[in-house]
Protein backbone atom coordinates (compact mmCIF):
# COMPACT_ATOMS: atom_id res chain seq x y z
CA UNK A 1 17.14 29.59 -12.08
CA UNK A 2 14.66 29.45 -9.36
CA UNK A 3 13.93 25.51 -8.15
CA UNK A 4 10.06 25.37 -7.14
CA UNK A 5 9.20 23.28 -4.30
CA UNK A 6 6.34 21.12 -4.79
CA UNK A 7 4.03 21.41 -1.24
CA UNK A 8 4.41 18.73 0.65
CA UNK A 9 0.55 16.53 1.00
CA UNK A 10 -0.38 15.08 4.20
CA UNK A 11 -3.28 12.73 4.32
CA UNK A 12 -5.03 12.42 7.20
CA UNK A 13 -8.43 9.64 8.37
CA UNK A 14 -9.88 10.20 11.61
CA UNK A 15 -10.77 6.32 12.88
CA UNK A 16 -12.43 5.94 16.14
CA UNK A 17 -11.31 9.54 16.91
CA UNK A 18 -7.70 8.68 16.67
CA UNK A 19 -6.14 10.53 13.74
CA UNK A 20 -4.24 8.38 11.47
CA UNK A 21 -0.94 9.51 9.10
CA UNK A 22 -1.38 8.33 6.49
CA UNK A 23 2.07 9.08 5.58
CA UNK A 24 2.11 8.05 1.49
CA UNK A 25 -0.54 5.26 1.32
CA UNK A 26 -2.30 7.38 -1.16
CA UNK A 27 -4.25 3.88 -2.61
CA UNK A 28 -6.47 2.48 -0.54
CA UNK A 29 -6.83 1.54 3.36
CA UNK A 30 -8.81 -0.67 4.37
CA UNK A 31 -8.96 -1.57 8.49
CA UNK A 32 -10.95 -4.75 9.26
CA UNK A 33 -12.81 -5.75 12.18
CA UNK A 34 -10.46 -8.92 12.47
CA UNK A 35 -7.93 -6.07 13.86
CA UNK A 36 -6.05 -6.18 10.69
CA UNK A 37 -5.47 -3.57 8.26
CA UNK A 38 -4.71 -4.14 4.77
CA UNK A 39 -2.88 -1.32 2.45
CA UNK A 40 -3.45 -1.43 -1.12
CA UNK A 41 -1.44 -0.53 -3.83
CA UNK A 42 -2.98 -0.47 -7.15
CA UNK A 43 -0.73 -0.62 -10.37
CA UNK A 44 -1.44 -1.10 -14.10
CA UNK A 45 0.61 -3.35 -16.09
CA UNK A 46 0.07 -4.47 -19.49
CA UNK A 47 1.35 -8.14 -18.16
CA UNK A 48 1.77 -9.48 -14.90
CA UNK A 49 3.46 -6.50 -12.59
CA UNK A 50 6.87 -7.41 -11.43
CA UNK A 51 8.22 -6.65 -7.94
CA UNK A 52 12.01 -5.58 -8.34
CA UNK A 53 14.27 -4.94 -5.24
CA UNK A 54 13.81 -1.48 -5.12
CA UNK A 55 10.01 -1.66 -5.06
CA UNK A 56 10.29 -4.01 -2.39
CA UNK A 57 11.99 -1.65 -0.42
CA UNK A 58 9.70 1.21 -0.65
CA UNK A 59 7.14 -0.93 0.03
CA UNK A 60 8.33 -2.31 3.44
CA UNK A 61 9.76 1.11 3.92
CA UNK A 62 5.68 2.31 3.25
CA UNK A 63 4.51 -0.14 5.62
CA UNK A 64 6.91 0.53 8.51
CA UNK A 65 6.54 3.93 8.44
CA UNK A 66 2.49 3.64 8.79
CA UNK A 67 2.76 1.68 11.81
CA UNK A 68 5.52 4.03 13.29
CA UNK A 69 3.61 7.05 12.91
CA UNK A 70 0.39 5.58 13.88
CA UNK A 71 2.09 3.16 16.66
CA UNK A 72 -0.24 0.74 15.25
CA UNK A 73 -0.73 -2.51 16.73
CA UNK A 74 -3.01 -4.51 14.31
CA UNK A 75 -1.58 -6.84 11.98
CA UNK A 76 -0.85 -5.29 8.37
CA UNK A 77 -0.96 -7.50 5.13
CA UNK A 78 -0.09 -5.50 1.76
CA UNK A 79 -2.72 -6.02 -1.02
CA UNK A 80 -1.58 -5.73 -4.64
CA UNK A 81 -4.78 -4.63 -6.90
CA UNK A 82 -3.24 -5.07 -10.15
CA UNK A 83 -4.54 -5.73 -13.88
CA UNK A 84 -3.08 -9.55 -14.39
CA UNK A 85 -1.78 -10.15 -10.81
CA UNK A 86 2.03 -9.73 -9.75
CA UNK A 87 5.08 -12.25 -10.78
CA UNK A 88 6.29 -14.33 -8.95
CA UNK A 89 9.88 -13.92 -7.88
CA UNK A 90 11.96 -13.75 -5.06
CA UNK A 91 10.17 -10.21 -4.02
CA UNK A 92 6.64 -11.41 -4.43
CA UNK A 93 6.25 -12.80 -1.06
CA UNK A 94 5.52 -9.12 0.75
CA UNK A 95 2.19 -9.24 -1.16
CA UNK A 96 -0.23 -11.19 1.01
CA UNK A 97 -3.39 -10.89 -0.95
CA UNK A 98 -3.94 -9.75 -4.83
CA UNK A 99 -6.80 -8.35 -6.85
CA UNK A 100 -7.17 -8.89 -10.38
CA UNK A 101 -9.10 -7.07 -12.72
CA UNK A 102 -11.42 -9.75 -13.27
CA UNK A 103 -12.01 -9.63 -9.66
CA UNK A 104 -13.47 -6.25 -10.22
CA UNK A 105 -15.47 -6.96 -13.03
CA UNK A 106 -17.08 -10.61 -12.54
């Protein structure tokens, strides 16, 4: 049996006419004026959304790999925009800012 290959999806944002990868943040980007540039994950969770090792991985795999590619020099803080905000635990720390849904709806 045949194996289909998915195409691969490249996302691309032009920002003061440097082209940026980028390279799996599929979310939302948001570069600041401050010279820092948060990346956004958004999950649903019926509770609090828990970090586990592997997601921590991917995510500081995610973030490395957006300032390789873009040999980006501004200061990157991961922002987790979640439905009740994200557990606490020993893998919790990578998220330097949170959105809650009641954020988005006040």
């Amino acid at each position: 049996m045949e194996s289909k290959r998915e195409p691969e999806m490249r996302f691309w944002m032009t920002l003061y006419g440097k082209n940026i990868d980028l390279a799996g943040i599929e979310d939302l980007l948001i570069d600041r004026r401050d010279k820092v540039i948060n990346i956004c994950e958004m999950k649903y969770s019926s509770d609090e959304y828990e970090i586990d090792k592997s997601y921590d991985g991917d995510l500081r795999n995610k973030i490395k790999r957006f300032r390789d590619l873009n040999n980006c020099r501004k200061s990157i803080q991961l922002t987790m925009i979640t439905t009740y905000g994200v557990k606490k635990n020993k893998y919790s720390n990578i998220v330097g800012n949170q959105v809650v849904l009641d954020d988005l709806f006040c």
